[in-house]
Protein backbone atom coordinates (compact mmCIF):
# COMPACT_ATOMS: atom_id res chain seq x y z
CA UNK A 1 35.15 14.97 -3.09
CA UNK A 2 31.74 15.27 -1.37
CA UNK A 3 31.29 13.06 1.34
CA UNK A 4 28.00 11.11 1.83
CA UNK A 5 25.98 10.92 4.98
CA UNK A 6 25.93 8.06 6.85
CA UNK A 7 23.15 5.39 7.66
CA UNK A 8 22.67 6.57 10.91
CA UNK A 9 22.78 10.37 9.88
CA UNK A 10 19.71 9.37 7.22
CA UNK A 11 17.89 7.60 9.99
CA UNK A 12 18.33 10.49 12.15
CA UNK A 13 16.97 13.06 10.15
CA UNK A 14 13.88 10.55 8.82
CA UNK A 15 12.90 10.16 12.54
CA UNK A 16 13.50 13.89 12.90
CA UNK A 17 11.51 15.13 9.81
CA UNK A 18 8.56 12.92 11.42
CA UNK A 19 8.50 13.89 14.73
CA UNK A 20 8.61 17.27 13.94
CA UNK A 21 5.74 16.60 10.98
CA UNK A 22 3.90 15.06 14.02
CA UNK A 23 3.63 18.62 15.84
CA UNK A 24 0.79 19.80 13.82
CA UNK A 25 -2.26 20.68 15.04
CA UNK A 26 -4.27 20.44 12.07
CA UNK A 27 -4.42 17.22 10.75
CA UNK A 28 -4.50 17.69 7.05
CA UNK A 29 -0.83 19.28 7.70
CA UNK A 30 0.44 16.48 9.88
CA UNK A 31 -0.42 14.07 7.41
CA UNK A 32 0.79 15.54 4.51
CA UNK A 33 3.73 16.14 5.81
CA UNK A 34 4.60 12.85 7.26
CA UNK A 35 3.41 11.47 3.55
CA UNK A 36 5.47 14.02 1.57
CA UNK A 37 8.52 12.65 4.15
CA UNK A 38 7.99 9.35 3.94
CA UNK A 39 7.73 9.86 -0.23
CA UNK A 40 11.20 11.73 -0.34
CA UNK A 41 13.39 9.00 1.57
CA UNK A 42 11.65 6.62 -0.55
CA UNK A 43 11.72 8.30 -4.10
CA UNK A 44 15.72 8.29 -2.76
CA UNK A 45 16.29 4.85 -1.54
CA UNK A 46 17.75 3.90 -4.36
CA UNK A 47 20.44 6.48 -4.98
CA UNK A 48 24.42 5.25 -4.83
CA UNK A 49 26.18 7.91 -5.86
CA UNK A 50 27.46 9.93 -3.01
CA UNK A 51 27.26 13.45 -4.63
CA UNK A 52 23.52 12.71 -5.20
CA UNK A 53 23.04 10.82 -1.40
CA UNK A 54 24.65 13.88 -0.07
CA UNK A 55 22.87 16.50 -1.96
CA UNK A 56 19.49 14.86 -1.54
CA UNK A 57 20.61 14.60 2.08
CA UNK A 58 21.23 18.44 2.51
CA UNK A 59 17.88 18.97 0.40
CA UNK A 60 16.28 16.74 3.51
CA UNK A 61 18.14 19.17 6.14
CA UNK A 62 16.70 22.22 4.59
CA UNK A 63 13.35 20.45 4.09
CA UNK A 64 13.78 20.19 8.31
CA UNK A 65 14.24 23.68 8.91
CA UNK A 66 11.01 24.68 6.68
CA UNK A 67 9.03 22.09 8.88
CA UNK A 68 10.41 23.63 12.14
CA UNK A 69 9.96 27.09 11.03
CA UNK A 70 6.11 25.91 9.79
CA UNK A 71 5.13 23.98 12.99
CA UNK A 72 5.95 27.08 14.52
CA UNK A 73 3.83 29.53 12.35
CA UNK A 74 0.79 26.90 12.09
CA UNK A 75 0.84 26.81 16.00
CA UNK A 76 0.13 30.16 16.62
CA UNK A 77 -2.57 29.92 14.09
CA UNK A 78 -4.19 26.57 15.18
CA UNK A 79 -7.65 25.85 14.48
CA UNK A 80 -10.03 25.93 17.35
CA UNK A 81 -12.33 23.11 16.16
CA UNK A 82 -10.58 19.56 15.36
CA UNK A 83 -10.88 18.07 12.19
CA UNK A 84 -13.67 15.07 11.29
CA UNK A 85 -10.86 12.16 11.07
CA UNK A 86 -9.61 13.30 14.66
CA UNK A 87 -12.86 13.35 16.59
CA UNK A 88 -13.74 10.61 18.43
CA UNK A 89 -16.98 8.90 18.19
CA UNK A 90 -19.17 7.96 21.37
């Protein structure tokens, strides 16, 4: 029997993939990842079954560590010049 995260477990690692997607220098990155996040919970809104909300669910978890691991590599290689959607005009 394969138990299926909970509500608050789901909301937890949404907020989580997020904040962590919002980490990126580059904004390209940032906002594909926040999109691609955003996609995934919704693509799975609509699944009952709690061997398929609990395998999505660990799918999302490992999806996490990728992000973390990636935030991590993309810092050290940030760009020096910010991209045209992030620069302010005068």
């Amino acid at each position: 029997m394969v138990l299926a995260p909970s509500r608050v477990e789901v909301l937890s690692l949404f907020r989580s993939l997020l904040r962590t997607a919002s980490k990126f220098a580059d904004y390209n990155i940032r906002e594909y990842a926040k999109r691609r996040t955003i996609d995934g919970f919704r693509d799975n809104r609509g699944l009952s079954d709690p061997s398929s909300v609990a395998l999505a669910f660990a799918d999302g978890k490992s999806q996490f560590e990728v992000v973390k691991r990636q935030v991590t590599v993309y810092s050290l290689y940030a760009p020096k010049v910010k991209s045209v959607m992030e620069v302010t005009s005068l």
